[in-house]
Every structure is written in C-alpha cells, then in structure tokens.
PDB file of N, CA and C in Angstrom:
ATOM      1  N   UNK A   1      24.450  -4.349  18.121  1.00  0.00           N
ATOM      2  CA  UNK A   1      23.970  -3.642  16.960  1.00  0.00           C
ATOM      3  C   UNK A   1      22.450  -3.685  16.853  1.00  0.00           C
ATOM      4  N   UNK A   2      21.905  -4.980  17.658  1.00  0.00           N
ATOM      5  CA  UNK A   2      20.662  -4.822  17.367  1.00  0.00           C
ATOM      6  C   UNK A   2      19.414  -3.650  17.754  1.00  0.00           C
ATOM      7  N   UNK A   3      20.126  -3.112  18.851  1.00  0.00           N
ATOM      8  CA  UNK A   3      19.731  -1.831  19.731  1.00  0.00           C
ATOM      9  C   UNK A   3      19.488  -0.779  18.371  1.00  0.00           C
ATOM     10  N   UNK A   4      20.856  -0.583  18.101  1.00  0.00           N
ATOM     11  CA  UNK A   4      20.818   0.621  16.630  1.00  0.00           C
ATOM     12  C   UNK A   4      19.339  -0.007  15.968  1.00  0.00           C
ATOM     13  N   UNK A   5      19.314  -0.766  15.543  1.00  0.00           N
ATOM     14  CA  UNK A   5      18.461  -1.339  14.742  1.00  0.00           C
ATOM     15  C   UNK A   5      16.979  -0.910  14.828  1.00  0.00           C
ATOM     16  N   UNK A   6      17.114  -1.829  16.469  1.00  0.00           N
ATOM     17  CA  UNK A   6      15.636  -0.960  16.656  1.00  0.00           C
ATOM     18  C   UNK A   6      15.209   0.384  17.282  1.00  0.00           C
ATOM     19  N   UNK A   7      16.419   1.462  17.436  1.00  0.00           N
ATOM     20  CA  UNK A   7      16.169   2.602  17.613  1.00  0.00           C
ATOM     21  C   UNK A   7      15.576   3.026  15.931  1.00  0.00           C
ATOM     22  N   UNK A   8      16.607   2.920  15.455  1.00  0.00           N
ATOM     23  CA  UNK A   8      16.638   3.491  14.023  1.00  0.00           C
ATOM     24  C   UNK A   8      14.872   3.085  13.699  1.00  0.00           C
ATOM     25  N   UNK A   9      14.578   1.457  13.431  1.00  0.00           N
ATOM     26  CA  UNK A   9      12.949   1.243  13.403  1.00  0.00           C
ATOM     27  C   UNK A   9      12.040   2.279  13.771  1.00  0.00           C
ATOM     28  N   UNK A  10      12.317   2.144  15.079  1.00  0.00           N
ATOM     29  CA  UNK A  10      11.181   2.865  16.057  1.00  0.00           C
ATOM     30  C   UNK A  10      10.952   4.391  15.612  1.00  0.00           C
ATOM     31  N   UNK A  11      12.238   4.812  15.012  1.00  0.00           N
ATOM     32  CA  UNK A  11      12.640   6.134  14.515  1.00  0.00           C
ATOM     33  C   UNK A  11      11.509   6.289  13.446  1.00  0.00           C
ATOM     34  N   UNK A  12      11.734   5.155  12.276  1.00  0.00           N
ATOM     35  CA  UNK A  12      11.031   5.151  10.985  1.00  0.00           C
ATOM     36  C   UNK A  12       9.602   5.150  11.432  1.00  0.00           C
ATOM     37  N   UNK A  13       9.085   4.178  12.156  1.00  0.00           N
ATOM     38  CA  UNK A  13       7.511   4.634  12.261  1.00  0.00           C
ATOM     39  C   UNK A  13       6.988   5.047  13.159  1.00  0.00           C
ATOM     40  N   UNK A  14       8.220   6.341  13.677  1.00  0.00           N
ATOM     41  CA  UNK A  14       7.164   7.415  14.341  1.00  0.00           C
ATOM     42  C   UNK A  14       7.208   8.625  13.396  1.00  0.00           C
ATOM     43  N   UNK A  15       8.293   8.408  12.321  1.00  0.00           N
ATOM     44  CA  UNK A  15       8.369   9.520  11.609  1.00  0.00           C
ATOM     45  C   UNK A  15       7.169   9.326  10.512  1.00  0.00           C
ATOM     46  N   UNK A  16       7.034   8.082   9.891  1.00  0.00           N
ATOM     47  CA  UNK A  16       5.866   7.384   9.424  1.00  0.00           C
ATOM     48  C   UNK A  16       4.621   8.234   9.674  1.00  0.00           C
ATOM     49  N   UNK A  17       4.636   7.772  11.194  1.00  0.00           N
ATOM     50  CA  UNK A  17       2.942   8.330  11.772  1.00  0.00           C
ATOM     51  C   UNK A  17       2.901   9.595  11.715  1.00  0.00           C
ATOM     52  N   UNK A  18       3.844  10.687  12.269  1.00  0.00           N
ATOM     53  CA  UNK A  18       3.967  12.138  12.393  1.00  0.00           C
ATOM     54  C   UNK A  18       3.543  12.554  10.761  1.00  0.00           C
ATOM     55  N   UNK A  19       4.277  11.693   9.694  1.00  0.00           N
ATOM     56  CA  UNK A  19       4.225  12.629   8.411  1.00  0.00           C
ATOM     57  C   UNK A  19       2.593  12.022   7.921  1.00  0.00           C
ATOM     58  N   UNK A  20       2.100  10.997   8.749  1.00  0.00           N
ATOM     59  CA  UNK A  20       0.783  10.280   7.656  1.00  0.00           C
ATOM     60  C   UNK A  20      -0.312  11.262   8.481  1.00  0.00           C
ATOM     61  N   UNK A  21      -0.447  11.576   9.728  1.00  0.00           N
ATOM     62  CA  UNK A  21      -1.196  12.902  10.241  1.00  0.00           C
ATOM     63  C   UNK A  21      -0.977  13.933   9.878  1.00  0.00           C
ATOM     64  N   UNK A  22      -0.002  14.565   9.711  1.00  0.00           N
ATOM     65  CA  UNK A  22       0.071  15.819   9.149  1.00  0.00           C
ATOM     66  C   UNK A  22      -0.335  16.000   7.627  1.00  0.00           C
ATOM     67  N   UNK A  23      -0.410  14.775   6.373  1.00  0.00           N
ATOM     68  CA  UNK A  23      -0.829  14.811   5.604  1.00  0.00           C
ATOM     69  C   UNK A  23      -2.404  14.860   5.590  1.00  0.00           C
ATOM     70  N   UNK A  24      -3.101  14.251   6.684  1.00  0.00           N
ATOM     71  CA  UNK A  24      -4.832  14.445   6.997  1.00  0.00           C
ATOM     72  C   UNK A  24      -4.804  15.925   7.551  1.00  0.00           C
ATOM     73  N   UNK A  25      -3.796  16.817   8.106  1.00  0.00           N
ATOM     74  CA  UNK A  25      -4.264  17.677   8.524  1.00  0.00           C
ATOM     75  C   UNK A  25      -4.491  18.860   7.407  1.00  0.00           C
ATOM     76  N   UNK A  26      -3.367  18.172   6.684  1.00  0.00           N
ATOM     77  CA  UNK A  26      -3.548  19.479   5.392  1.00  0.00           C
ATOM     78  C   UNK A  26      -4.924  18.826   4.266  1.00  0.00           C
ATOM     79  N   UNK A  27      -4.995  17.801   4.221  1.00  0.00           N
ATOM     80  CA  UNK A  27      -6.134  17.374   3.995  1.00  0.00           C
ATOM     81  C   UNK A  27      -7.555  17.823   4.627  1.00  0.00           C
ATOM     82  N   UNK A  28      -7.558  18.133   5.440  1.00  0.00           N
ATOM     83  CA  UNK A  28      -8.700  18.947   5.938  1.00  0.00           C
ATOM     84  C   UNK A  28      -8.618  20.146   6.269  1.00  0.00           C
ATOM     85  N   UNK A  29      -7.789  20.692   6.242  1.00  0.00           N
ATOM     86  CA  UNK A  29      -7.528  21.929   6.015  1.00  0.00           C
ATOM     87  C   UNK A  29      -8.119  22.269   4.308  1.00  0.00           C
ATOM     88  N   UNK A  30      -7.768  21.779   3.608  1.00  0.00           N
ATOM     89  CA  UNK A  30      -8.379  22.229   1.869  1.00  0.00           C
ATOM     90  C   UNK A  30      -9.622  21.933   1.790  1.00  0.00           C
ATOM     91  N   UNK A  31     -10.230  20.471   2.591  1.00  0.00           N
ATOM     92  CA  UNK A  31     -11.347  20.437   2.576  1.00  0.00           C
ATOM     93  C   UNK A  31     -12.088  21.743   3.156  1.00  0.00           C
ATOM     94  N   UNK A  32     -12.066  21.944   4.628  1.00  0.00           N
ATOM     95  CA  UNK A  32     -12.843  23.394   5.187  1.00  0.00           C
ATOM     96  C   UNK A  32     -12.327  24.522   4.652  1.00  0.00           C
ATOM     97  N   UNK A  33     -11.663  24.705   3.604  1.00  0.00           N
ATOM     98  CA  UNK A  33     -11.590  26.317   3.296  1.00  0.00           C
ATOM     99  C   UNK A  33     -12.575  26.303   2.054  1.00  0.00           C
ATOM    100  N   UNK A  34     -13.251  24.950   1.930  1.00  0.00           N
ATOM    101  CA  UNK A  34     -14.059  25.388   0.538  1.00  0.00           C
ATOM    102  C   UNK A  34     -15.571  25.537   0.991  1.00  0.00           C
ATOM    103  N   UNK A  35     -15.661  25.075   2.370  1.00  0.00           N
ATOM    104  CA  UNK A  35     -16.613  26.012   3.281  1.00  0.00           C
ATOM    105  C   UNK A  35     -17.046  27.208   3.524  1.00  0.00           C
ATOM    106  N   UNK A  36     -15.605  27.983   3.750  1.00  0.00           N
ATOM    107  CA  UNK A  36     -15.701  29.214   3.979  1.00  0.00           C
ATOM    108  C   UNK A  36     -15.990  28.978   5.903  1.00  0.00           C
ATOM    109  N   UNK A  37     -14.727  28.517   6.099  1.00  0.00           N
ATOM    110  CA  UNK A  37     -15.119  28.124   8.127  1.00  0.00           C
ATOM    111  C   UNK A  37     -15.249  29.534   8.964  1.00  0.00           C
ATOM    112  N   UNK A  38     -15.696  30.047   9.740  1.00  0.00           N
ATOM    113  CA  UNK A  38     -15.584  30.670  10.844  1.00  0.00           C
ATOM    114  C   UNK A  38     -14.195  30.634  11.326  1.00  0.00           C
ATOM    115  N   UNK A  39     -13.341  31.839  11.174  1.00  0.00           N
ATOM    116  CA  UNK A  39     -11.990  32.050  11.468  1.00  0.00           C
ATOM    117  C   UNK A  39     -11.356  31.912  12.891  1.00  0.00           C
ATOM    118  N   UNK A  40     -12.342  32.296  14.038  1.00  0.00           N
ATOM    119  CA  UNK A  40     -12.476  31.957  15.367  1.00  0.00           C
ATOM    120  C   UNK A  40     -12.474  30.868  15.764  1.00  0.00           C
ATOM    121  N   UNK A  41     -13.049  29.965  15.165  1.00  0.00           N
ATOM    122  CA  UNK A  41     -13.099  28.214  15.735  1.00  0.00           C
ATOM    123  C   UNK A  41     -11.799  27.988  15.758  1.00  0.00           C
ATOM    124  N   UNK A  42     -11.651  27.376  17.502  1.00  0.00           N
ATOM    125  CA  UNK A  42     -10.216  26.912  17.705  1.00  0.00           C
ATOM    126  C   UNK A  42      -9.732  25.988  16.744  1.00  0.00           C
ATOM    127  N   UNK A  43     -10.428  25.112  15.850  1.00  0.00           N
ATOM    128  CA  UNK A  43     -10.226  24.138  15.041  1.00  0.00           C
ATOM    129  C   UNK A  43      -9.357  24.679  13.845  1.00  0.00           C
ATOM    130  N   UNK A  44     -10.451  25.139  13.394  1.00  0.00           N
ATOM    131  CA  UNK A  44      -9.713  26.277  11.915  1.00  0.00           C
ATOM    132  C   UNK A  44      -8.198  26.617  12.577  1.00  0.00           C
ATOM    133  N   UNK A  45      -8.693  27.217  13.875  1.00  0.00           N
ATOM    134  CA  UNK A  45      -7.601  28.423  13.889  1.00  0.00           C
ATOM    135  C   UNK A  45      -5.680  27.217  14.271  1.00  0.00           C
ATOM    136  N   UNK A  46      -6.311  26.269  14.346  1.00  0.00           N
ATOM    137  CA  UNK A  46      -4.813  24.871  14.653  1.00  0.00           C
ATOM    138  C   UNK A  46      -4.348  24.962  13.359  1.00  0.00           C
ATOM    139  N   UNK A  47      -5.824  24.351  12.740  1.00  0.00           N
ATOM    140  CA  UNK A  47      -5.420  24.196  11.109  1.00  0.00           C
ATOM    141  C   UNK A  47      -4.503  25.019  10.667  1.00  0.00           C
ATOM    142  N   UNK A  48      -4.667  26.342  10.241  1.00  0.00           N
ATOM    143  CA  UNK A  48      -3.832  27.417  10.184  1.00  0.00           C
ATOM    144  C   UNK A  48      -2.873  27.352  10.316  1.00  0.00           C
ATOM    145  N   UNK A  49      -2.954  27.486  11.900  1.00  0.00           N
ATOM    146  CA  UNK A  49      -1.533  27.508  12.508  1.00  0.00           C
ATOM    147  C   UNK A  49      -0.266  26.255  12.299  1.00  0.00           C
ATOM    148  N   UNK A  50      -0.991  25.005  12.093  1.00  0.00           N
ATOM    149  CA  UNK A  50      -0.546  23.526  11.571  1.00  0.00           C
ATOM    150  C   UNK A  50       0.548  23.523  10.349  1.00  0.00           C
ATOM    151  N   UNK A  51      -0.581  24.483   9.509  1.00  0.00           N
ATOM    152  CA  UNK A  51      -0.392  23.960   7.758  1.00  0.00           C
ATOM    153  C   UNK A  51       0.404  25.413   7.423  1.00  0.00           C
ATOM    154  N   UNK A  52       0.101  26.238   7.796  1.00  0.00           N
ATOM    155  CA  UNK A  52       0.587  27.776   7.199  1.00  0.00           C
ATOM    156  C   UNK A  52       2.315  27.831   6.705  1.00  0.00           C
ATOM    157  N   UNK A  53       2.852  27.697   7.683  1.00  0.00           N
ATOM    158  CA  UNK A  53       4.561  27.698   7.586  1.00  0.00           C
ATOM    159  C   UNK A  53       4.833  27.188   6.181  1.00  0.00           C
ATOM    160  N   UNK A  54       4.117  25.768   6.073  1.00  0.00           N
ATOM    161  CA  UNK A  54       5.020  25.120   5.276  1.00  0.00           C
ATOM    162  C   UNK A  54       3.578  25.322   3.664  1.00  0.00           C
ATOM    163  N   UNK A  55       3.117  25.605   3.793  1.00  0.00           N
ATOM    164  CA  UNK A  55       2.117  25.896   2.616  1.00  0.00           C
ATOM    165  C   UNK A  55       2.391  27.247   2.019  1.00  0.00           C
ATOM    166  N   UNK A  56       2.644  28.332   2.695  1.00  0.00           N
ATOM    167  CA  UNK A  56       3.238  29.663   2.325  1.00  0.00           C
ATOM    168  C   UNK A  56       4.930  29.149   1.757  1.00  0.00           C
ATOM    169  N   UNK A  57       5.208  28.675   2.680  1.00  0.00           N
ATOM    170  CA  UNK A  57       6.968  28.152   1.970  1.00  0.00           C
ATOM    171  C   UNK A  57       6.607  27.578   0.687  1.00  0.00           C
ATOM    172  N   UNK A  58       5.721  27.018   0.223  1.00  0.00           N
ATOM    173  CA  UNK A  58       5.715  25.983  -0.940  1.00  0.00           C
ATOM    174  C   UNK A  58       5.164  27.612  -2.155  1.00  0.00           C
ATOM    175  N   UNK A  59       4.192  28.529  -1.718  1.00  0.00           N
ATOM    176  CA  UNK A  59       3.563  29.115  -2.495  1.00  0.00           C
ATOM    177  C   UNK A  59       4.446  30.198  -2.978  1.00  0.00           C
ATOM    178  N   UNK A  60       5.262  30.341  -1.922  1.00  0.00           N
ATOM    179  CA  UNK A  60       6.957  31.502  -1.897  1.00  0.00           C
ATOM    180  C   UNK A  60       7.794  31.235  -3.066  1.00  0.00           C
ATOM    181  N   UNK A  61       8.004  29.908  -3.022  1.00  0.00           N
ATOM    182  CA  UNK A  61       9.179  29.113  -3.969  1.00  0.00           C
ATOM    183  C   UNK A  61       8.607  28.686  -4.958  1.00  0.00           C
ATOM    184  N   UNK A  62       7.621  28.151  -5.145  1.00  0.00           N
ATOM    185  CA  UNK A  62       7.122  27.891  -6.631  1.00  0.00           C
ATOM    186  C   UNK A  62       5.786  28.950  -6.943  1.00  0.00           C
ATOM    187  N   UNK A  63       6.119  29.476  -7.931  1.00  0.00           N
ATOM    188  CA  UNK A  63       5.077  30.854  -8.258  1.00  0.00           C
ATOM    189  C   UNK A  63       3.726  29.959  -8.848  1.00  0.00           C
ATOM    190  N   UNK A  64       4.088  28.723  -9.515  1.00  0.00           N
ATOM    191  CA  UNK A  64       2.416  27.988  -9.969  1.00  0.00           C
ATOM    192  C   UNK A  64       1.613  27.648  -9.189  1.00  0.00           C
ATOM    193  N   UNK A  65       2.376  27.522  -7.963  1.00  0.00           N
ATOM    194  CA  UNK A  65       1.284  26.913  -6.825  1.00  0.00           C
ATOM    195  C   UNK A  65      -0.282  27.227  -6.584  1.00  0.00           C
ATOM    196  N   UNK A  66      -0.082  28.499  -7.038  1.00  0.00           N
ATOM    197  CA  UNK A  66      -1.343  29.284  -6.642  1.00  0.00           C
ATOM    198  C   UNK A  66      -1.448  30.099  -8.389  1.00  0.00           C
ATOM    199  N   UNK A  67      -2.671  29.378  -9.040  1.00  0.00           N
ATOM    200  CA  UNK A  67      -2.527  29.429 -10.269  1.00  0.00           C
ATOM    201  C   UNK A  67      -4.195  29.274 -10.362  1.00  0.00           C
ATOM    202  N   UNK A  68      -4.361  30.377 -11.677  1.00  0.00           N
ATOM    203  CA  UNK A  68      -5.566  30.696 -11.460  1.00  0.00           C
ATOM    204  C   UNK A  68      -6.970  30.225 -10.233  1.00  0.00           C
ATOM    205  N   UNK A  69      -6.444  31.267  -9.472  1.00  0.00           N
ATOM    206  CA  UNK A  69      -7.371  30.966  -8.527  1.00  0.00           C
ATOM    207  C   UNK A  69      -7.240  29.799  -7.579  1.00  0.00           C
ATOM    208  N   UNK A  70      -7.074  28.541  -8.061  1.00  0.00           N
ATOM    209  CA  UNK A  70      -6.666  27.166  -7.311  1.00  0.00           C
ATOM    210  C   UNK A  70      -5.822  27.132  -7.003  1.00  0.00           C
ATOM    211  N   UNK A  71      -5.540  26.724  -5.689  1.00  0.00           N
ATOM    212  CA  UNK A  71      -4.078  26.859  -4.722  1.00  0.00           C
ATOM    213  C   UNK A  71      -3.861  25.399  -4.596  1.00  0.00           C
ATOM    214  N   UNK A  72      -2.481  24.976  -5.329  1.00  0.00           N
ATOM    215  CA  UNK A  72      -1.953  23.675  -5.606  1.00  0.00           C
ATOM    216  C   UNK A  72      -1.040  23.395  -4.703  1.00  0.00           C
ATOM    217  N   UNK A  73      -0.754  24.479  -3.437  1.00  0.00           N
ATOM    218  CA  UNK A  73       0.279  24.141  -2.615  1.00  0.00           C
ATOM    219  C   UNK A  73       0.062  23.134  -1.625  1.00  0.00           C
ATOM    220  N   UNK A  74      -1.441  22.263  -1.376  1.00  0.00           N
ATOM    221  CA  UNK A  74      -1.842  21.196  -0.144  1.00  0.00           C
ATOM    222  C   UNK A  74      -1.380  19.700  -1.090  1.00  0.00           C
ATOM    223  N   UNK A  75      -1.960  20.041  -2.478  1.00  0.00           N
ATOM    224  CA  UNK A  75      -1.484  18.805  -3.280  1.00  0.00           C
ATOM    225  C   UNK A  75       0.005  18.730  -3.292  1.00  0.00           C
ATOM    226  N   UNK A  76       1.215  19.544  -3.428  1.00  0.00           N
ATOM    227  CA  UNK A  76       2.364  20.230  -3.811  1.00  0.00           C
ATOM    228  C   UNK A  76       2.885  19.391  -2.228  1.00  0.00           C
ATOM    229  N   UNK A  77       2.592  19.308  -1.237  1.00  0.00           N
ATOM    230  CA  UNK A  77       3.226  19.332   0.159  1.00  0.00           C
ATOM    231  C   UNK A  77       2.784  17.966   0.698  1.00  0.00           C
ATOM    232  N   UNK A  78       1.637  17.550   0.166  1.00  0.00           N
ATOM    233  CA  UNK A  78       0.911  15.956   0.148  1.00  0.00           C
ATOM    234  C   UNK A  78       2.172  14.885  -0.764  1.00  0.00           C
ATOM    235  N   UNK A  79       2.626  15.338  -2.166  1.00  0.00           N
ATOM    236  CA  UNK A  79       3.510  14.833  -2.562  1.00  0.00           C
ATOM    237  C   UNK A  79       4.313  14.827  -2.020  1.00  0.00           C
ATOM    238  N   UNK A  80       4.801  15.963  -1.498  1.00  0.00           N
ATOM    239  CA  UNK A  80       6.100  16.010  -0.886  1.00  0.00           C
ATOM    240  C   UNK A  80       6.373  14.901   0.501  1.00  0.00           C
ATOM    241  N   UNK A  81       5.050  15.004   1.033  1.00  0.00           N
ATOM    242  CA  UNK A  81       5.042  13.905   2.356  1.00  0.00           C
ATOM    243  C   UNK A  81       5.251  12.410   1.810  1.00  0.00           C
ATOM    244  N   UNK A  82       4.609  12.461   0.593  1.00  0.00           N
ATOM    245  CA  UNK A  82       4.717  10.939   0.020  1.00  0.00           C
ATOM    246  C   UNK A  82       6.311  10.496  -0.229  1.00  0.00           C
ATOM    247  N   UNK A  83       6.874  11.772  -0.930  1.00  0.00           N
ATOM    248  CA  UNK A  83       8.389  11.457  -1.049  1.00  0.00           C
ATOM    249  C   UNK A  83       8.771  11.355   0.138  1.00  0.00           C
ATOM    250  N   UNK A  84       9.061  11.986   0.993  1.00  0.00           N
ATOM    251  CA  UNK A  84       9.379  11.996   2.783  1.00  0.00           C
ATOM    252  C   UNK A  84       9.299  10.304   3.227  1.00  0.00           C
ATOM    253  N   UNK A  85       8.444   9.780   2.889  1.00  0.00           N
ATOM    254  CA  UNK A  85       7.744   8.601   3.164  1.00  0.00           C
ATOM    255  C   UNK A  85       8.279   7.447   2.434  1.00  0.00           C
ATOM    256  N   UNK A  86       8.244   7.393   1.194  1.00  0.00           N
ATOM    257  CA  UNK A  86       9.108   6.284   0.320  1.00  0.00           C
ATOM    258  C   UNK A  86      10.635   6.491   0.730  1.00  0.00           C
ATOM    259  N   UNK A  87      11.057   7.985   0.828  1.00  0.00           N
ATOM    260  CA  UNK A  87      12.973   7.646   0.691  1.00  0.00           C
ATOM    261  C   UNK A  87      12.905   7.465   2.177  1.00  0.00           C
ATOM    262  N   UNK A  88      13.022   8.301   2.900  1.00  0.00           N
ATOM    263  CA  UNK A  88      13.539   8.464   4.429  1.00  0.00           C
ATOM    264  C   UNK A  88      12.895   7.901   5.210  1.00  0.00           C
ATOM    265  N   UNK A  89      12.249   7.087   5.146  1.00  0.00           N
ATOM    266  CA  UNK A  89      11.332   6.410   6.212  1.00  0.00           C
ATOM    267  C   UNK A  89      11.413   4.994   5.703  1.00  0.00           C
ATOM    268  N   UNK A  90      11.635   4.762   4.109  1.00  0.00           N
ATOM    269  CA  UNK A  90      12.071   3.549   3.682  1.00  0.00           C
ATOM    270  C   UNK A  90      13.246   3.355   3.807  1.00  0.00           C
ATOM    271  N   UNK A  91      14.157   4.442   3.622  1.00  0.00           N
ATOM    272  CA  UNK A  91      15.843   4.113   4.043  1.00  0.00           C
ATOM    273  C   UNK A  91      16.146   3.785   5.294  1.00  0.00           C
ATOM    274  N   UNK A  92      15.369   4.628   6.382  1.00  0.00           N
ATOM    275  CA  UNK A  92      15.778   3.937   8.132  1.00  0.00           C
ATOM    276  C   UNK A  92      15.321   2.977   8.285  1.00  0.00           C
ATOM    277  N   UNK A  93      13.798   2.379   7.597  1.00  0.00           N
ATOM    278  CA  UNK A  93      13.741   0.752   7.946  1.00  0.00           C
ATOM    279  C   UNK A  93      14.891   0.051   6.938  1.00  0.00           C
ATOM    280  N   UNK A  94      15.306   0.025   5.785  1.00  0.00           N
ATOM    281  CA  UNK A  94      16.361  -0.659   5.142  1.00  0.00           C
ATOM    282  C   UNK A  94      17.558  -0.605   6.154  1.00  0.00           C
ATOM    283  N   UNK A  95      17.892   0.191   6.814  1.00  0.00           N
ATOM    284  CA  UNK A  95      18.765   0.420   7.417  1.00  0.00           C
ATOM    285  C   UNK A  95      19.154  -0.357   8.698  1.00  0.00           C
ATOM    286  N   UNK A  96      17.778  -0.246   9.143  1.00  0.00           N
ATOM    287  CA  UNK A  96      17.596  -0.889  10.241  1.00  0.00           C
ATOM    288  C   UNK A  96      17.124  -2.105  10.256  1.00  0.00           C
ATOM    289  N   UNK A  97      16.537  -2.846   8.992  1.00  0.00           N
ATOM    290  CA  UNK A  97      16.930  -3.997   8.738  1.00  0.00           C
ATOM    291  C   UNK A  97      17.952  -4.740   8.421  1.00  0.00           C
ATOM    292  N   UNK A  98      18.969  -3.864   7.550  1.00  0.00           N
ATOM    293  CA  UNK A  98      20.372  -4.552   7.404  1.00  0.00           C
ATOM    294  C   UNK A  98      21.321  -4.662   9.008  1.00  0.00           C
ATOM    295  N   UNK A  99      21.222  -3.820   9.545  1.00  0.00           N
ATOM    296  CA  UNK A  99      22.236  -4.002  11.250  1.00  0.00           C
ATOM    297  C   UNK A  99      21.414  -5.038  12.270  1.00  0.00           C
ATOM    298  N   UNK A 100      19.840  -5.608  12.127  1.00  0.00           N
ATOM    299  CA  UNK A 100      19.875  -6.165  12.755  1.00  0.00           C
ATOM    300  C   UNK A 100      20.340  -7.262  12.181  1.00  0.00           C
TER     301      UNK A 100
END
C-alpha cells in the first residue's frame, strides 16, 4: 500500500507545482496588459495562449467578471487555483497519508 501512497503524494505535489505556476502566469499576464505589451512578443503571445481558454471560460459564465471596465476574471481563476489547492491537493496528501 505504501507504493499507492507515494504515487498518490507525488501526484499531490506535482499538481501543487503545475497549479502554483500557472497562478504566476496569470499573474503576469494582468500585470503586462496594464502596459499595453507589443502583441508579437513571443512572451505576450504564450501568455495569451496560457491564460485565454480558461479566463474567457470564467468571463462566459459569470457576466460580473468583466464589470465596469475591470476584468475580475485573473482574480476569479487565482481563487479558483487556491480552492484547487486546499481541497484536491489537500485530499491526495490526506489520502496518501492515511494508506501509508
């Protein structure tokens, strides 16, 4: 059982790391759009491509997101990573602390 254990672990903090980068990416993503970046820079253009899917999904489904003028969908998806992070990433280490 101890195998499960530490698959399941290993599971939790890579899912950990994947969701704590992707929260800096949308994090800098809100930071450079108040720049006004150059749309061409391969950088921007990741960003974009990174954050878009799931920032348009958030702005689709909740109509406040994007409310006067200020677009609340990077804060809106930052929470959401935080929840991601306390249940499901705290439940596979609980999990995987109880089987070992």
């Amino acid at each position: 059982m101890f195998i499960a254990a530490n698959i399941l672990n290993g599971l939790a903090y890579v899912l950990d790391t994947v969701l704590f980068i992707y929260m800096w990416v949308i994090i800098i993503r809100a930071l450079i759009s108040w720049v006004n970046p150059d749309p061409w820079n391969p950088i921007v253009q990741f960003l974009h491509r990174a954050t878009d899917p799931v920032l348009y999904t958030i702005r689709r489904r909740l109509p406040f997101a994007f409310a006067g003028g200020i677009d609340f969908s990077p804060l809106i998806a930052i929470l959401i990573i935080y929840f991601l992070q306390i249940a499901v990433v705290g439940t596979l280490k609980d999990l995987a602390i109880r089987l070992h």
